[in-house]
Protein backbone atom coordinates (compact mmCIF):
# COMPACT_ATOMS: atom_id res chain seq x y z
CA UNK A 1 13.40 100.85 104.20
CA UNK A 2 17.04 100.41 102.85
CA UNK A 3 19.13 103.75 103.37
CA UNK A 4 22.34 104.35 101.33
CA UNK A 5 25.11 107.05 102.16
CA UNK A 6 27.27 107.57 99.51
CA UNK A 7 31.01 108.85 100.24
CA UNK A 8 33.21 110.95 97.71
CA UNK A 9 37.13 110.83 97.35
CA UNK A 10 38.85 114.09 96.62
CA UNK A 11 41.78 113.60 94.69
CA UNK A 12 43.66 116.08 97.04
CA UNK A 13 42.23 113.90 99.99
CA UNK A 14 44.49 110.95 99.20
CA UNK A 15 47.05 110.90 101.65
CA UNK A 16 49.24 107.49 100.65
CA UNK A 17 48.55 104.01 98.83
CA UNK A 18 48.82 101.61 101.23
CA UNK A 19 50.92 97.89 100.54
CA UNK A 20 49.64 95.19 103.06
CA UNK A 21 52.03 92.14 103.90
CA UNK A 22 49.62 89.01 103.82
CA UNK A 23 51.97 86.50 105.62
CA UNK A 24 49.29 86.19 108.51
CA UNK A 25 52.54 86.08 110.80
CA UNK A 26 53.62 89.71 110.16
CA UNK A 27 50.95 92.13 108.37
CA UNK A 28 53.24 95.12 107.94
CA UNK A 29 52.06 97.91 106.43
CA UNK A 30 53.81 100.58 104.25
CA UNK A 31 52.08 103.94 103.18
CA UNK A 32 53.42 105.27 100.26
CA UNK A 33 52.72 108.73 100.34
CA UNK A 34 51.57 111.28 96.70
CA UNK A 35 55.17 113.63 97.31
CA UNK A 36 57.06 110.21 97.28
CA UNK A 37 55.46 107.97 94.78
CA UNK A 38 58.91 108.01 93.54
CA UNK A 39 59.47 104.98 90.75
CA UNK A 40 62.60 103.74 92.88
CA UNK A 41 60.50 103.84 96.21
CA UNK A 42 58.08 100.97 95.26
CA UNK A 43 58.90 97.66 97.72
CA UNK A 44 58.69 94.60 95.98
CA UNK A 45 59.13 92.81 99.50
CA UNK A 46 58.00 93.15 102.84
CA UNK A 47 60.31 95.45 104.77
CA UNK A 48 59.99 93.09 107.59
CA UNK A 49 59.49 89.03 106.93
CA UNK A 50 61.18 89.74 103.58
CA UNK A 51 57.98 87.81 101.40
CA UNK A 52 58.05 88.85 98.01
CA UNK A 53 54.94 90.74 97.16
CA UNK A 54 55.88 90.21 93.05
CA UNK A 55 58.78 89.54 91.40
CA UNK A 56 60.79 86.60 90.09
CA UNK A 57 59.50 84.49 92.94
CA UNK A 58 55.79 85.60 92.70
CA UNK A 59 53.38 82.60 91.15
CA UNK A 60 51.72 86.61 89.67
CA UNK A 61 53.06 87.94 86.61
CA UNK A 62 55.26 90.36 88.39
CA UNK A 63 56.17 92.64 85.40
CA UNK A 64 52.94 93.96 85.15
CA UNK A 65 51.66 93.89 88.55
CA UNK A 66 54.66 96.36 88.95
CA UNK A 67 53.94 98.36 85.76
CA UNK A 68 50.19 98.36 86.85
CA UNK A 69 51.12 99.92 90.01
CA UNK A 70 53.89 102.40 88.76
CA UNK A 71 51.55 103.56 86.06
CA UNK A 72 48.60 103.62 88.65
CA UNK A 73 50.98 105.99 91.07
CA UNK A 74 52.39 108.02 88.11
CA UNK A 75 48.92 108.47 86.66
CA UNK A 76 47.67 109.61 89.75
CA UNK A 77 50.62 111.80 90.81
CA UNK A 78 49.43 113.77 87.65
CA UNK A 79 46.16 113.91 88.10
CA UNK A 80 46.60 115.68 91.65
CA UNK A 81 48.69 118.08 90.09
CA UNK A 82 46.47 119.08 87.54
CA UNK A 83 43.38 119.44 90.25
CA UNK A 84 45.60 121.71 92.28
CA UNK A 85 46.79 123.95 89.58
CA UNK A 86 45.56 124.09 86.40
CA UNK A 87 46.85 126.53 83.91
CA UNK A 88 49.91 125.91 81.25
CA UNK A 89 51.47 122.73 80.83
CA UNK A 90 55.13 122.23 81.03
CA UNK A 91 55.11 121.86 77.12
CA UNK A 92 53.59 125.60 76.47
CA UNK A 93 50.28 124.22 75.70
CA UNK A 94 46.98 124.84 77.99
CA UNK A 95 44.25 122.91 79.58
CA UNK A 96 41.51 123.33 81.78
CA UNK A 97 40.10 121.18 83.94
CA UNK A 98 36.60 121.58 83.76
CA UNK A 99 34.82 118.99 85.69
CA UNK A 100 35.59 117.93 89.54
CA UNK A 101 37.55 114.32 90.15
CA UNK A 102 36.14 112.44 92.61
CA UNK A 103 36.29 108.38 93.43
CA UNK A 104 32.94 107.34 94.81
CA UNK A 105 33.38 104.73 97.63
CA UNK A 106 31.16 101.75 98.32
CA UNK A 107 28.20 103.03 100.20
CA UNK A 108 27.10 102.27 103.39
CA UNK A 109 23.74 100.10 103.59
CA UNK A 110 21.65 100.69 106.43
């Protein structure tokens, strides 16, 4: 008999995106955390062998690998706030959130 857990993300549970060097040689990590997923905080290089993760000297199309991720961060920047306090909008008008947001995470097969 095959068991399956299933896990559930909060949106209020995420606690930073995480960028991954992949120069075997180094590895650094840096956590970008929800408060500072600030558009002039995003590394396009590793803050310690220098490699370019995109940009002009990425094979990737580094315009919108960036734009993906901005938009990914910004996007999700909202969505916490609107989990943690819905009500009126900046703009006068209302919404109400009326549904829970999870992310569902790959299971665990037993």
């Amino acid at each position: 008999m095959t068991k399956e857990r299933r896990q559930f993300l909060s949106l209020d549970e995420i606690i930073a995106l995480r960028l991954e060097c992949c120069n075997p040689q180094c590895r650094t990590r840096v956590s970008l955390e929800p408060a500072r997923w600030d558009k002039d905080k995003l590394p396009s290089r590793c803050p310690s062998c220098g490699q370019t993760w995109w940009g002009a000297n990425s094979p990737e199309n580094s315009p919108s690998v960036e734009n993906a991720i901005r938009g990914f961060l910004d996007n999700m920047k909202k969505l916490v706030e609107i989990t943690k306090r819905p009500g009126r909008k900046e703009d006068g008008e209302f919404y109400c959130l009326k549904c829970d947001l999870t992310l569902e995470m790959k299971p665990d097969v037993e």
